[in-house]
PDB file of N, CA and C in Angstrom:
ATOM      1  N   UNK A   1       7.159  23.786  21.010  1.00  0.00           N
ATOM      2  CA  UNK A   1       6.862  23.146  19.748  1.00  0.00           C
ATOM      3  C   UNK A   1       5.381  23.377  19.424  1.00  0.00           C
ATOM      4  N   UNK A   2       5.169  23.593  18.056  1.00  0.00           N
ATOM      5  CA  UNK A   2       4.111  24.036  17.700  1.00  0.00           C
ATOM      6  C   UNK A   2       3.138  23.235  16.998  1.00  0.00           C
ATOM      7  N   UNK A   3       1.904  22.430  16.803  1.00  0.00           N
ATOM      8  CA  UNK A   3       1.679  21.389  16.296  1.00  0.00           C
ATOM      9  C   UNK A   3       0.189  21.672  15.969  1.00  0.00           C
ATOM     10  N   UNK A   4       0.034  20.781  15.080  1.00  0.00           N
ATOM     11  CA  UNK A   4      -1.302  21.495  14.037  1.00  0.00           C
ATOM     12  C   UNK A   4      -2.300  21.085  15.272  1.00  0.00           C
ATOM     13  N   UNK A   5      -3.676  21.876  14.480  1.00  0.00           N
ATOM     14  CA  UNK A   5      -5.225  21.617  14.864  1.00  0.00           C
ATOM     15  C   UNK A   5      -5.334  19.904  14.908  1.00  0.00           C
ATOM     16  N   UNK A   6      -6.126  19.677  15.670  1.00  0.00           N
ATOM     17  CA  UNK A   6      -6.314  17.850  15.528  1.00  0.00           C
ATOM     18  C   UNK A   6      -6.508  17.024  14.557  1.00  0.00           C
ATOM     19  N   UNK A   7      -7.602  18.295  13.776  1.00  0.00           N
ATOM     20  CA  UNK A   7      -8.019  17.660  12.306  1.00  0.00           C
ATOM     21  C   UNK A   7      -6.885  17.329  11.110  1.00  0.00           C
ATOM     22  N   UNK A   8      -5.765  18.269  11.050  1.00  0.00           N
ATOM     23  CA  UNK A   8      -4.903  18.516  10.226  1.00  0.00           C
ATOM     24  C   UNK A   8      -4.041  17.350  10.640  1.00  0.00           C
ATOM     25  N   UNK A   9      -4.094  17.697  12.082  1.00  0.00           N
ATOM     26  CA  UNK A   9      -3.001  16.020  12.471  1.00  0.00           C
ATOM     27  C   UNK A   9      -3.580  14.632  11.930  1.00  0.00           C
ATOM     28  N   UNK A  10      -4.272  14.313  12.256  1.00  0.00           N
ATOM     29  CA  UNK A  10      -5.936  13.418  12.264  1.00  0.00           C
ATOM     30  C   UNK A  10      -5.331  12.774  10.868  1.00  0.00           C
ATOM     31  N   UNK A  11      -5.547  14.280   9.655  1.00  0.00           N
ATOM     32  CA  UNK A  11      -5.484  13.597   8.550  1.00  0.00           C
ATOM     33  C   UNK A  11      -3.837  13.267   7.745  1.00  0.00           C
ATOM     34  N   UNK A  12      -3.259  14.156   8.360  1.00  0.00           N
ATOM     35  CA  UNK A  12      -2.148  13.694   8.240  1.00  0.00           C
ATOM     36  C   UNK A  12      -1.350  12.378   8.258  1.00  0.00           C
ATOM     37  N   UNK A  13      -1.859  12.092   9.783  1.00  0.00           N
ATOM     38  CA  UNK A  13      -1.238  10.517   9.804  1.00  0.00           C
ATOM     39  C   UNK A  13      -1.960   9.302   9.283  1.00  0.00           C
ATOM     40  N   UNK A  14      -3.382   9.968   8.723  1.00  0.00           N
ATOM     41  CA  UNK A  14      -3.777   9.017   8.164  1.00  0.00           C
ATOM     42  C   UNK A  14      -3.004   8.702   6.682  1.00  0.00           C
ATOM     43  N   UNK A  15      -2.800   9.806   6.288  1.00  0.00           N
ATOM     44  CA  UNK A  15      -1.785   9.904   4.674  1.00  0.00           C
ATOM     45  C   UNK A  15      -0.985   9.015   4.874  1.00  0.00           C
ATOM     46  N   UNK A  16      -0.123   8.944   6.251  1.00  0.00           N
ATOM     47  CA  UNK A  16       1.280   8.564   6.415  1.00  0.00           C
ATOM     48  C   UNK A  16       0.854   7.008   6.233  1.00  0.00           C
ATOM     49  N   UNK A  17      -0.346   6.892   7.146  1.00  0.00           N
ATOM     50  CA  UNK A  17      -0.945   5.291   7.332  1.00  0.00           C
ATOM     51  C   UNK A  17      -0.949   4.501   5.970  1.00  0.00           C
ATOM     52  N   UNK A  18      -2.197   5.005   5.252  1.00  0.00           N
ATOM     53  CA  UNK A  18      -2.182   4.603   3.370  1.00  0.00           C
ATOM     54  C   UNK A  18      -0.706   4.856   2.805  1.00  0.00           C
ATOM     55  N   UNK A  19       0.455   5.609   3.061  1.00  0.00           N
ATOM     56  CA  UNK A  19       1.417   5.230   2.321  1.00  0.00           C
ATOM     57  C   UNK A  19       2.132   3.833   2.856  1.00  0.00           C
ATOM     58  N   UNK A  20       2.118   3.645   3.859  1.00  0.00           N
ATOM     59  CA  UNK A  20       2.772   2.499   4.840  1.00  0.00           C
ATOM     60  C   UNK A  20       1.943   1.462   3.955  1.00  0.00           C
ATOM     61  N   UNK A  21       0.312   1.056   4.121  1.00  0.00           N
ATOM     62  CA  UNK A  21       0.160   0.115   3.399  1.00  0.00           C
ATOM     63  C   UNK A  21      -0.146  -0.149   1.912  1.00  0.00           C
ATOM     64  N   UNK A  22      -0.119   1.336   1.393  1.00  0.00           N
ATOM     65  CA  UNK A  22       0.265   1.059  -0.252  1.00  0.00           C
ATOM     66  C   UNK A  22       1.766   0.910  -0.479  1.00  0.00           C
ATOM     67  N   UNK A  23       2.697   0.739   0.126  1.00  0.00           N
ATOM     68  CA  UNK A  23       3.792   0.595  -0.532  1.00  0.00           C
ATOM     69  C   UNK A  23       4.430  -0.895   0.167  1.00  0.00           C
ATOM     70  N   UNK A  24       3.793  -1.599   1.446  1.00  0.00           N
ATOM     71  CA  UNK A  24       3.609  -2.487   1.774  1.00  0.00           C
ATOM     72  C   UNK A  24       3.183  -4.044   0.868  1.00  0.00           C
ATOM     73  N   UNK A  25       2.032  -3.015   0.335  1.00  0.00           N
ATOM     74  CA  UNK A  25       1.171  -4.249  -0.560  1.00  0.00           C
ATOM     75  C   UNK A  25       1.801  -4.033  -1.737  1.00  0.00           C
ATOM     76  N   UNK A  26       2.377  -2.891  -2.566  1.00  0.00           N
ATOM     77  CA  UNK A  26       3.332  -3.107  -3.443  1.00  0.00           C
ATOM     78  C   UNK A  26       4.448  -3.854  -3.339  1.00  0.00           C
ATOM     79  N   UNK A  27       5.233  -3.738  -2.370  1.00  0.00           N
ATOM     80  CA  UNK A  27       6.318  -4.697  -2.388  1.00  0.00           C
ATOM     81  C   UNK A  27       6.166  -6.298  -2.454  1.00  0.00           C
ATOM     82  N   UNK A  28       5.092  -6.418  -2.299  1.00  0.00           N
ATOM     83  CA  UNK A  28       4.440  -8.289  -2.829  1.00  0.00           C
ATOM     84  C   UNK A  28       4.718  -8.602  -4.180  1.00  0.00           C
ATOM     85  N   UNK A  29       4.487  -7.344  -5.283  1.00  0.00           N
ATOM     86  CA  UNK A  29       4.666  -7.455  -6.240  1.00  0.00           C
ATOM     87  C   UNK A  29       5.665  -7.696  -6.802  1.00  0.00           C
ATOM     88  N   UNK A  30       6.134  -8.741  -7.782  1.00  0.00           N
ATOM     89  CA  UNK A  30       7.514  -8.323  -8.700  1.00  0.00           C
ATOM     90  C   UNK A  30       7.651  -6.974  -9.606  1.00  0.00           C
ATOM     91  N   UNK A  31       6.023  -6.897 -10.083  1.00  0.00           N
ATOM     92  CA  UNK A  31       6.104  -5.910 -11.829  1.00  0.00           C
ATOM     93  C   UNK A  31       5.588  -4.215 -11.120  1.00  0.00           C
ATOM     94  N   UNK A  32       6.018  -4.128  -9.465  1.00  0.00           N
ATOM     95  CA  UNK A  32       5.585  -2.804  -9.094  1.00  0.00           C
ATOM     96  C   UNK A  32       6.853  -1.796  -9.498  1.00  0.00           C
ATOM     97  N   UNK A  33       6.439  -0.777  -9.590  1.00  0.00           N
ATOM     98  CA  UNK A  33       7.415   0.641 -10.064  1.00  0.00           C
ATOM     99  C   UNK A  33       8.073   0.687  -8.730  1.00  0.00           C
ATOM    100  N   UNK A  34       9.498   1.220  -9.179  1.00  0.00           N
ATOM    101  CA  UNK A  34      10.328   1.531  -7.933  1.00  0.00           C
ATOM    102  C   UNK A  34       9.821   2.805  -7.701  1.00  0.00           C
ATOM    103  N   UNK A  35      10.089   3.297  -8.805  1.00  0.00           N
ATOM    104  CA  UNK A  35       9.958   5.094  -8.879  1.00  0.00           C
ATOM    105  C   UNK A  35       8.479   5.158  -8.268  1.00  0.00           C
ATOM    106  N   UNK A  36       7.355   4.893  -8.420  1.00  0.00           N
ATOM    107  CA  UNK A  36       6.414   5.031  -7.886  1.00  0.00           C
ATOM    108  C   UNK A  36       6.054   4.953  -6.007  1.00  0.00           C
ATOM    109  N   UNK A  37       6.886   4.295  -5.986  1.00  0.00           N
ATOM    110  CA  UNK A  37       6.961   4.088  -4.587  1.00  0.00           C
ATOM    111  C   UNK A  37       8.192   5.176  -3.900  1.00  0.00           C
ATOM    112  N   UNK A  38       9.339   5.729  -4.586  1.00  0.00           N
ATOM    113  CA  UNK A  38       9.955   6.665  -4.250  1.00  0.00           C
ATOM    114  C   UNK A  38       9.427   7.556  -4.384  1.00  0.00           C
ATOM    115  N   UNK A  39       8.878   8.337  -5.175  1.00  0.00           N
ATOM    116  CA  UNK A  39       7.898   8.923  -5.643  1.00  0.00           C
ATOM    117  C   UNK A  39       7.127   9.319  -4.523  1.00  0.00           C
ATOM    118  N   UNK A  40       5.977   8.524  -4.248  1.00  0.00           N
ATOM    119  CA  UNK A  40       5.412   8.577  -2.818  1.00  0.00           C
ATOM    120  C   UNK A  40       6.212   8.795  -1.609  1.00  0.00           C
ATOM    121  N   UNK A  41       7.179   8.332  -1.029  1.00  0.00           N
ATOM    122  CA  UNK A  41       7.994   8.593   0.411  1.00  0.00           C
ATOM    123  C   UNK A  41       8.616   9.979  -0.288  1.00  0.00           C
ATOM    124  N   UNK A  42       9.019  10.528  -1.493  1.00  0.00           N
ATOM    125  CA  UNK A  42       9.310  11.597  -1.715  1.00  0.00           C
ATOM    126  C   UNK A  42       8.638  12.635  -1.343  1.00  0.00           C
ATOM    127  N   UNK A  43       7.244  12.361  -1.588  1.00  0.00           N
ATOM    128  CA  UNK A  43       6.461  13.200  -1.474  1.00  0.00           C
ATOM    129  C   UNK A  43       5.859  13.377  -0.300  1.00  0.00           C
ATOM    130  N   UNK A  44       6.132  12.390   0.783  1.00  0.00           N
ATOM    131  CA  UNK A  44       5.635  12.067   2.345  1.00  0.00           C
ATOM    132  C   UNK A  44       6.774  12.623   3.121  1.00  0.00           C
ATOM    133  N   UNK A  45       8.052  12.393   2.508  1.00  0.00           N
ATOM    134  CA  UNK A  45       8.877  11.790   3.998  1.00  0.00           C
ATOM    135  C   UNK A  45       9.136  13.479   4.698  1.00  0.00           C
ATOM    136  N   UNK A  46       9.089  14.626   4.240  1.00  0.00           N
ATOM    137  CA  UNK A  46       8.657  16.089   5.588  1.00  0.00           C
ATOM    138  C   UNK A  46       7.454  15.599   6.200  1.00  0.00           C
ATOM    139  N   UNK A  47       6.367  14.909   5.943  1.00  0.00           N
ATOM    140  CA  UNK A  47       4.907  15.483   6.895  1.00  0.00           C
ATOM    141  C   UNK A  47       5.574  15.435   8.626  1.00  0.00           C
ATOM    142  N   UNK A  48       6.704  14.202   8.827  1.00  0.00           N
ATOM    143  CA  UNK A  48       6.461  14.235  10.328  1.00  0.00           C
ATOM    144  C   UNK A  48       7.169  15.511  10.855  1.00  0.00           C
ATOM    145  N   UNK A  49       8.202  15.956   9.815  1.00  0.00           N
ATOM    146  CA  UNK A  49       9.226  16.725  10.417  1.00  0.00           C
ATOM    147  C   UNK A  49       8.091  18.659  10.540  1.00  0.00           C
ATOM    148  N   UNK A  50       7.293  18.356   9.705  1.00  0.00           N
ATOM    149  CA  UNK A  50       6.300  19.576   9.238  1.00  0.00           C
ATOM    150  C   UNK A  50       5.507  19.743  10.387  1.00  0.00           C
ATOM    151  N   UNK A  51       4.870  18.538  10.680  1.00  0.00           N
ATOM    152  CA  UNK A  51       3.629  18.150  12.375  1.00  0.00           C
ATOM    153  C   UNK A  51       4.216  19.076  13.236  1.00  0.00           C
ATOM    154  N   UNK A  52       5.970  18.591  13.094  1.00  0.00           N
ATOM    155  CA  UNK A  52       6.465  19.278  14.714  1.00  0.00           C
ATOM    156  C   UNK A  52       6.647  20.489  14.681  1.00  0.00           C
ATOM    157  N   UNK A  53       7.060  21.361  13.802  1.00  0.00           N
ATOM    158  CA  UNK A  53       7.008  22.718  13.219  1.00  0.00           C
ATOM    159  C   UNK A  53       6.015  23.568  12.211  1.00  0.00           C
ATOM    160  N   UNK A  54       4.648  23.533  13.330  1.00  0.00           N
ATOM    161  CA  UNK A  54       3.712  24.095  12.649  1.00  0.00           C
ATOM    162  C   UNK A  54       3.598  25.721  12.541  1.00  0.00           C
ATOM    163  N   UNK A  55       3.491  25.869  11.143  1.00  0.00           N
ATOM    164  CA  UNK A  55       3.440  27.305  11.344  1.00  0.00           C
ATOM    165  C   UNK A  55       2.376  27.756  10.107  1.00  0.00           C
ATOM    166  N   UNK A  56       2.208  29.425  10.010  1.00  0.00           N
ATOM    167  CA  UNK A  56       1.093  30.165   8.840  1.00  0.00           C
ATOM    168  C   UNK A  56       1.753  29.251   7.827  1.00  0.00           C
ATOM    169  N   UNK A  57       0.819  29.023   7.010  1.00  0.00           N
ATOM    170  CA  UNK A  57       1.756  28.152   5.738  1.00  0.00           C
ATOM    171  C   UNK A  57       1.710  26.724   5.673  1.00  0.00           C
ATOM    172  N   UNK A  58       1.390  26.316   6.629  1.00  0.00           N
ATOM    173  CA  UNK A  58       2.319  25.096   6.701  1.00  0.00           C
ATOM    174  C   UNK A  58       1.141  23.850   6.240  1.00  0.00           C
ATOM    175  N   UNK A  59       0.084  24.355   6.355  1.00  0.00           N
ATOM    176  CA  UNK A  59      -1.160  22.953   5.700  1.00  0.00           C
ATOM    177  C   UNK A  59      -0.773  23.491   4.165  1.00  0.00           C
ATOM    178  N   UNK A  60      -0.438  24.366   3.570  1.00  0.00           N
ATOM    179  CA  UNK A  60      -0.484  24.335   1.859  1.00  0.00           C
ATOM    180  C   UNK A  60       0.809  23.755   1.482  1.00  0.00           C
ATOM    181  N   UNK A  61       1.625  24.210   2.567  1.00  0.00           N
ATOM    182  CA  UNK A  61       3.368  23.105   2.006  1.00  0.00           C
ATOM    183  C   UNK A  61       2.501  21.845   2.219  1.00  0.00           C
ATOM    184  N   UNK A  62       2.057  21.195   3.283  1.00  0.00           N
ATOM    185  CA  UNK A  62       1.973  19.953   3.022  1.00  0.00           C
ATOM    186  C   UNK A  62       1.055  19.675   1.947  1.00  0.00           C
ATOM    187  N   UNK A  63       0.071  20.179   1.393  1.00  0.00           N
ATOM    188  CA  UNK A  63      -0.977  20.429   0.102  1.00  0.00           C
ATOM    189  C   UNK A  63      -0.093  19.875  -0.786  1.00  0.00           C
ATOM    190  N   UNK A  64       0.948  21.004  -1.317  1.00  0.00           N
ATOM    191  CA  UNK A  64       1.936  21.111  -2.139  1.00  0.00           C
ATOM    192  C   UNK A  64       2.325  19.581  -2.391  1.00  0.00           C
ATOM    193  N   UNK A  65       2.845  19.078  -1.200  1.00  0.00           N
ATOM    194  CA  UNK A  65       3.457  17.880  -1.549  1.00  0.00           C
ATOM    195  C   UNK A  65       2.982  16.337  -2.234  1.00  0.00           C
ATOM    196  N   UNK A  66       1.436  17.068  -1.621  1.00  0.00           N
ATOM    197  CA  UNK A  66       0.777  15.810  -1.915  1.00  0.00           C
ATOM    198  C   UNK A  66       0.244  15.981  -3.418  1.00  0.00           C
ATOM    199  N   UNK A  67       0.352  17.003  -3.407  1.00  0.00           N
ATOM    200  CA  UNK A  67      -0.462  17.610  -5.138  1.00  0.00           C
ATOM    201  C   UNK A  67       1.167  16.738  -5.954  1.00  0.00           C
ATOM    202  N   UNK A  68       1.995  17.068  -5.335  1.00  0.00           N
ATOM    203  CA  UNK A  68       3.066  16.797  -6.219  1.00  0.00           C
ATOM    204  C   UNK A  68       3.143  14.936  -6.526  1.00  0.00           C
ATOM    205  N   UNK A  69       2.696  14.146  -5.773  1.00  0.00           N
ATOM    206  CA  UNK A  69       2.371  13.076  -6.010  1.00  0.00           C
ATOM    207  C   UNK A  69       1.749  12.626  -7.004  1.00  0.00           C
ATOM    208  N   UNK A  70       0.455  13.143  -6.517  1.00  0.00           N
ATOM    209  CA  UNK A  70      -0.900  13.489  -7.666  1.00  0.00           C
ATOM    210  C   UNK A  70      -0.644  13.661  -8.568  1.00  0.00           C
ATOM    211  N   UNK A  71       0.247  14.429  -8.864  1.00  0.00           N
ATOM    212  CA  UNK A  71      -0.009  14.793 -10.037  1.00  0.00           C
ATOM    213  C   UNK A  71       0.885  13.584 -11.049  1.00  0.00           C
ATOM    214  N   UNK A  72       1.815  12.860 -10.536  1.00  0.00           N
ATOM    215  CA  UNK A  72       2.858  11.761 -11.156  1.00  0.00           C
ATOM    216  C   UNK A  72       1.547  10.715 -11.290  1.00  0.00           C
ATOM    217  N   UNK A  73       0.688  10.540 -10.454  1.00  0.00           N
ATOM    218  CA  UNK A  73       0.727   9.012 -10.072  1.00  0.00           C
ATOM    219  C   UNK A  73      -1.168   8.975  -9.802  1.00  0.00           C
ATOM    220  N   UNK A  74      -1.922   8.048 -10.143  1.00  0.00           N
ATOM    221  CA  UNK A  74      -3.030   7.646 -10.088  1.00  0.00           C
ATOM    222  C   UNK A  74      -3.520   7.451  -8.643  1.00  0.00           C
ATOM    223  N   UNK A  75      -2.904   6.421  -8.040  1.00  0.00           N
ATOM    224  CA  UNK A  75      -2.969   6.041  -6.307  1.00  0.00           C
ATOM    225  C   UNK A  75      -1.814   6.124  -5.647  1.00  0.00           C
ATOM    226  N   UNK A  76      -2.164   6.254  -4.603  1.00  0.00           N
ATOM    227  CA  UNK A  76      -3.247   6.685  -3.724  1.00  0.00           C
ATOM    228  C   UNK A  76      -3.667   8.072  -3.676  1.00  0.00           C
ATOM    229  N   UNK A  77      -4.615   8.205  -3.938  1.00  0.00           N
ATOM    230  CA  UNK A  77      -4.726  10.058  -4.149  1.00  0.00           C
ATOM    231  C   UNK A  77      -4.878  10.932  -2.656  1.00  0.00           C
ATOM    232  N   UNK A  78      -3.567  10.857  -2.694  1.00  0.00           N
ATOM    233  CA  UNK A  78      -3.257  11.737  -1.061  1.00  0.00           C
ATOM    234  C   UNK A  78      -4.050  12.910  -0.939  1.00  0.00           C
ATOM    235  N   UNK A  79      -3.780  13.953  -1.695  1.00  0.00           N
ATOM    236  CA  UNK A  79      -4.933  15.247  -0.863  1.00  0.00           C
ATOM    237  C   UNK A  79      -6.377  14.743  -0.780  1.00  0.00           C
ATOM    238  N   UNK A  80      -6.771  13.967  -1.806  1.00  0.00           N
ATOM    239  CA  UNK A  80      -7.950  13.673  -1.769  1.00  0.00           C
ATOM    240  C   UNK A  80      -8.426  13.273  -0.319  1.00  0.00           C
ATOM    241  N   UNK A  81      -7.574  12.085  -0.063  1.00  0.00           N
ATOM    242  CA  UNK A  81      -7.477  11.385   1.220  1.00  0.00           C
ATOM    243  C   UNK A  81      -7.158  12.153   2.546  1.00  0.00           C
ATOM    244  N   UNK A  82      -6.384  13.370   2.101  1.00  0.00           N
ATOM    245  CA  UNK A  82      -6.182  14.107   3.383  1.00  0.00           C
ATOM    246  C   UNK A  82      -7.138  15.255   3.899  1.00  0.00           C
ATOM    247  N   UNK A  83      -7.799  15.577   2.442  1.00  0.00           N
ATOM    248  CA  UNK A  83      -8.885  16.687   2.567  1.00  0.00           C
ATOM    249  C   UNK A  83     -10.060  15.886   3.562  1.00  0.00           C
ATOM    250  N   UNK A  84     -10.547  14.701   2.675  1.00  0.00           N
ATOM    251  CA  UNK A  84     -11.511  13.617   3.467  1.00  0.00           C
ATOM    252  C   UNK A  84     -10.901  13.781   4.534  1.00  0.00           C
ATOM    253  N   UNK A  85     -10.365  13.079   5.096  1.00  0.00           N
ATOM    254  CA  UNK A  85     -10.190  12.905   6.896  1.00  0.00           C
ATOM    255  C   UNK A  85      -9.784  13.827   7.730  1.00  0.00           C
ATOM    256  N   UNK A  86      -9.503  15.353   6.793  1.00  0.00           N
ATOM    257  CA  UNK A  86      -9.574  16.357   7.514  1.00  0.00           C
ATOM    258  C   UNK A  86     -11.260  16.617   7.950  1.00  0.00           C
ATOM    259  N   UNK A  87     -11.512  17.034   7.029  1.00  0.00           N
ATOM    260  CA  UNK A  87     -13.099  17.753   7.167  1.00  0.00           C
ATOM    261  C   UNK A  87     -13.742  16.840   7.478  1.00  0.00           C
ATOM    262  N   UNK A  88     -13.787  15.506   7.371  1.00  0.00           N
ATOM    263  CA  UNK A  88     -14.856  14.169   8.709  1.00  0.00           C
ATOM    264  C   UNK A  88     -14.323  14.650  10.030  1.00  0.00           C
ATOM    265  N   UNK A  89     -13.416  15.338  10.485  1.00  0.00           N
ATOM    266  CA  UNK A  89     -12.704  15.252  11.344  1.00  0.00           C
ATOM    267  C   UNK A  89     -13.223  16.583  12.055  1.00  0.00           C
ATOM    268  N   UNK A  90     -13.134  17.414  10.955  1.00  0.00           N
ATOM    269  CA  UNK A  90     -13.339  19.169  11.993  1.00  0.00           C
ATOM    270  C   UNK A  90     -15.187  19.311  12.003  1.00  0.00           C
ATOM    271  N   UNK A  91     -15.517  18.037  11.665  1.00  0.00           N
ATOM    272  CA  UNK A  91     -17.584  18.141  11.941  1.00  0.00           C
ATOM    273  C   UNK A  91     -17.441  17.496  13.284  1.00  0.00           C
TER     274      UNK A  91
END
């Protein structure tokens, strides 16, 4: 099994982390979007299956996915968040 650089992991599960508690602290809400929150695990739920099958390619599929969020939705701004805790990560 093949599994990313540390940094890529690093920031990865941090993504996974901020979706756990943005959709956490949404569910408190009555007036939160469903779709917004599907939306997000839509756009998350490969990273773990991606970690375990790392290959050439495989940080821009996960890019991809998160751009695809982004681009629906205001917060949490995942690549943003994943670029950050990549590159704090590979200094």
């Amino acid at each position: 099994m093949k599994t990313p650089p540390s940094a890529i992991l690093k920031a990865a599960l941090d993504v996974m982390f901020v979706c756990g508690v943005y959709t956490r602290n949404w569910t408190l809400r009555d007036d939160f979007s469903r779709k917004q929150i599907n939306d997000l695990w839509e756009a998350v739920h490969e990273i773990p299956s991606l970690l375990t099958r790392w290959h050439d390619g495989a940080e821009q599929e996960l890019l991809r996915y998160l751009e695809e969020y982004d681009g629906k939705w205001p917060v949490p701004r995942l690549k943003e968040r994943y670029l950050l805790t990549r590159d704090q990560t590979e200094t």
